[in-house]
N, C-alpha and C. Protein backbone atom coordinates (compact mmCIF):
# COMPACT_ATOMS: atom_id res chain seq x y z
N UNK A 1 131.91 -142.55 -29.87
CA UNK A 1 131.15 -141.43 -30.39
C UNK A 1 132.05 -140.21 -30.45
N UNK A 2 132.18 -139.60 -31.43
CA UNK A 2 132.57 -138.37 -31.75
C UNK A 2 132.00 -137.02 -32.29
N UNK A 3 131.60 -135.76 -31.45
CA UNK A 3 130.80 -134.98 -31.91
C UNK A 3 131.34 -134.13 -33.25
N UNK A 4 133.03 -134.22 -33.51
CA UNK A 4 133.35 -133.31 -34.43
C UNK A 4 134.12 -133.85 -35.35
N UNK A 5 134.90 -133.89 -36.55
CA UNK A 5 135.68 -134.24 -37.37
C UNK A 5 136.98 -134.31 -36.69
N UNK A 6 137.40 -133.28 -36.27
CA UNK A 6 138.85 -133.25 -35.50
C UNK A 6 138.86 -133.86 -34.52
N UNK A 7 138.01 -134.71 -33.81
CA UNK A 7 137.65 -135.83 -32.58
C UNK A 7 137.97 -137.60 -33.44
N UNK A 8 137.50 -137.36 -34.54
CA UNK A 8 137.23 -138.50 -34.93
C UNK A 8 138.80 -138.75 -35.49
N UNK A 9 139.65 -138.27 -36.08
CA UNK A 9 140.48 -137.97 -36.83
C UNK A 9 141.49 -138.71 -35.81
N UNK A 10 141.68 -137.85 -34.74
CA UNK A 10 142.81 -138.00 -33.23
C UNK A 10 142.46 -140.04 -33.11
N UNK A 11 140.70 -139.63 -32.89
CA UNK A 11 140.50 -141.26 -32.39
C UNK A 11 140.75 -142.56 -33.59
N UNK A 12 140.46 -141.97 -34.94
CA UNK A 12 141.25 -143.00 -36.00
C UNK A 12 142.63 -143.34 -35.77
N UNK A 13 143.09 -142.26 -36.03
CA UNK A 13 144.97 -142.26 -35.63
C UNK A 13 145.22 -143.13 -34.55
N UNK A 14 144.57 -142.81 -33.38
CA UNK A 14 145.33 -143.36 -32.04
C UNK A 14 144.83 -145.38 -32.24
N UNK A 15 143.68 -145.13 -32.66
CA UNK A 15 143.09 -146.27 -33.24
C UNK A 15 144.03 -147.30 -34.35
N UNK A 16 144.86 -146.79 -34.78
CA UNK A 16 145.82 -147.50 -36.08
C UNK A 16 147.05 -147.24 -35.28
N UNK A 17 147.40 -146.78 -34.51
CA UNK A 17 148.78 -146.89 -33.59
C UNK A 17 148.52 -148.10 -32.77
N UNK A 18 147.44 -148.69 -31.89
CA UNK A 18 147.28 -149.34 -31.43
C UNK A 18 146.52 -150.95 -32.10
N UNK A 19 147.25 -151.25 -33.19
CA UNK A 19 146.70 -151.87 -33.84
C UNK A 19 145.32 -152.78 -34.01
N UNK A 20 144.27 -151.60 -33.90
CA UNK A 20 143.35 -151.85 -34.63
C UNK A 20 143.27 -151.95 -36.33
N UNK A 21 142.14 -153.08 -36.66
CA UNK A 21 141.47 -153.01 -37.99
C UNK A 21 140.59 -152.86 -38.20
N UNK A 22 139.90 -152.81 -39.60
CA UNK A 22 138.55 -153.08 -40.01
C UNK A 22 138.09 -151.89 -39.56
N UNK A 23 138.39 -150.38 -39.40
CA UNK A 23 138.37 -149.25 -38.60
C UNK A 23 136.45 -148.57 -39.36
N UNK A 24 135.69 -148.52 -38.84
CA UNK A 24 134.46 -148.17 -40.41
C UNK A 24 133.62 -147.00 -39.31
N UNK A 25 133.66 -145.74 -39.61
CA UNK A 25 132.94 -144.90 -39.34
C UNK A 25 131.70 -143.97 -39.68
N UNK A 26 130.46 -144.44 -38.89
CA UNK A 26 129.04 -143.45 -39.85
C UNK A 26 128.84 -142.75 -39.12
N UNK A 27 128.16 -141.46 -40.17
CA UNK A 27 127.70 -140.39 -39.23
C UNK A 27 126.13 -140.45 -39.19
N UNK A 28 126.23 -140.20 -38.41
CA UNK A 28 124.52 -140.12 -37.83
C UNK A 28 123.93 -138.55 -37.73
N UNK A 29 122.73 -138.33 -38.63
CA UNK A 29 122.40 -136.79 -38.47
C UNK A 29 121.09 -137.01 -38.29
N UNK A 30 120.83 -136.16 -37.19
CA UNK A 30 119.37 -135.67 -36.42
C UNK A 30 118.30 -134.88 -37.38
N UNK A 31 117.40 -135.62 -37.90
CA UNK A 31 116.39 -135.03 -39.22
C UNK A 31 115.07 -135.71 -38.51
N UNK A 32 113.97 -134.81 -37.94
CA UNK A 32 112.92 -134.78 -37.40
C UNK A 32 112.11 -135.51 -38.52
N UNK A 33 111.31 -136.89 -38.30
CA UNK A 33 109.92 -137.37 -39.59
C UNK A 33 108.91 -136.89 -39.19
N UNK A 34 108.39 -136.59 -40.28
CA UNK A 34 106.78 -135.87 -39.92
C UNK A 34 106.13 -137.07 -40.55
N UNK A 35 105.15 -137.40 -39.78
CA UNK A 35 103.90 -138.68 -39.68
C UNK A 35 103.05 -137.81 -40.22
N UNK A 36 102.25 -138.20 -40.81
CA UNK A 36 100.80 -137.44 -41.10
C UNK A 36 99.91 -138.69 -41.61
N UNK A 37 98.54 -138.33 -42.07
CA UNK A 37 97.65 -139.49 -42.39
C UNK A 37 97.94 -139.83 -43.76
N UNK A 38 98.19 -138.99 -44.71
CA UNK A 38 98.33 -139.48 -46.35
C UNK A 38 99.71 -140.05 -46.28
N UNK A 39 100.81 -139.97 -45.50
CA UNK A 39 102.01 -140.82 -45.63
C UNK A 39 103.26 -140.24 -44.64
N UNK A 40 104.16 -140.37 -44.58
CA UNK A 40 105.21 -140.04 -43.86
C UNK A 40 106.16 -139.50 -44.72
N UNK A 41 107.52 -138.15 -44.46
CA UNK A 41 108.33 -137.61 -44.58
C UNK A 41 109.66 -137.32 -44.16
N UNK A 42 110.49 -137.30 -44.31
CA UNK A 42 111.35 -136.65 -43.62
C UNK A 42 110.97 -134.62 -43.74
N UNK A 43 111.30 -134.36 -42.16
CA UNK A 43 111.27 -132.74 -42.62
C UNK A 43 112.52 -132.29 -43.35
N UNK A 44 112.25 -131.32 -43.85
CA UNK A 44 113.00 -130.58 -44.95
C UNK A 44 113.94 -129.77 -43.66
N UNK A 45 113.41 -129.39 -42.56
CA UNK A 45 114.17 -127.98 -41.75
C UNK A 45 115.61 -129.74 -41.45
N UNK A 46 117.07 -128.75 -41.30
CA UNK A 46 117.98 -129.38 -41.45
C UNK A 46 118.58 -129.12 -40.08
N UNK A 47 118.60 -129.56 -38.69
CA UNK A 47 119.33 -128.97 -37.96
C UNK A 47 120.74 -128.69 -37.89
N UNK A 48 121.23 -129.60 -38.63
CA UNK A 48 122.68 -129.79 -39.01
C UNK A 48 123.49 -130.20 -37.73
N UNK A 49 122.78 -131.15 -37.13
CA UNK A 49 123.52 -131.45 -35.75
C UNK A 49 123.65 -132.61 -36.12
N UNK A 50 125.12 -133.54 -36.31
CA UNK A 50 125.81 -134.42 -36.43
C UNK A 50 126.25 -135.18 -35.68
N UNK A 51 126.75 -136.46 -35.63
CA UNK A 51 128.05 -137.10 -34.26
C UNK A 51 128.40 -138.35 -35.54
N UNK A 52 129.31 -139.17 -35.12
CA UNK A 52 130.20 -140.09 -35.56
C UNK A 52 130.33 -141.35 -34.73
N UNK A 53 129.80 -142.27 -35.56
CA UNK A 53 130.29 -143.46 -34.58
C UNK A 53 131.39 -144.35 -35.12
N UNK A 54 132.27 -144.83 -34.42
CA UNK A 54 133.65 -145.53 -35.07
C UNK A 54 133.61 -146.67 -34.56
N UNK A 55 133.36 -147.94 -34.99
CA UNK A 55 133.71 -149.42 -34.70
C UNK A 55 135.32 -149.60 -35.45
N UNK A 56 135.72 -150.79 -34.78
CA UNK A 56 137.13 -151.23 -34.88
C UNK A 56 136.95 -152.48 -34.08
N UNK A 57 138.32 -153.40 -34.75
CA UNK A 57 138.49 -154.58 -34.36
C UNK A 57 139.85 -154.83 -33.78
N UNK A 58 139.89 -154.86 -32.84
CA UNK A 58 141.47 -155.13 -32.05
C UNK A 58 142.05 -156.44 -32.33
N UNK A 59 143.43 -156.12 -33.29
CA UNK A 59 143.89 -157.14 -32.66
C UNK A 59 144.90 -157.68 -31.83
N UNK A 60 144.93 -158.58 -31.46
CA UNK A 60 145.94 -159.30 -30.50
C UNK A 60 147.13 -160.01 -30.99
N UNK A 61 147.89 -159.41 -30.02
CA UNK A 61 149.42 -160.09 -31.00
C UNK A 61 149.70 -161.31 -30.13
């Protein structure tokens, strides 16, 4: 998990020095659903609070 761009960046890099592959990173953003009785939404208010998750596959020499 990485909370910032410049976190994720260091951990790719160090990640491809140490020969990892298959390196695939999503970001995940915090957007509150509003339930109601006629149907469901996402809210519109945006907190803009982000993080990063990075999978990778090690390999072995």
């Amino acid at each position: 998990y990485s909370p910032l761009v410049s976190q994720l960046e260091q951990t790719v890099n160090q990640m491809r020095k140490h020969s990892f592959i298959e390196i695939k990173t999503f970001e995940n953003i915090q957007r509150e659903m509003i339930i109601g009785e006629r149907g469901t939404r996402p809210s519109f208010d945006m907190l803009g609070h982000t993080g990063y998750l990075t999978f990778a596959r090690k390999v072995l020499k």
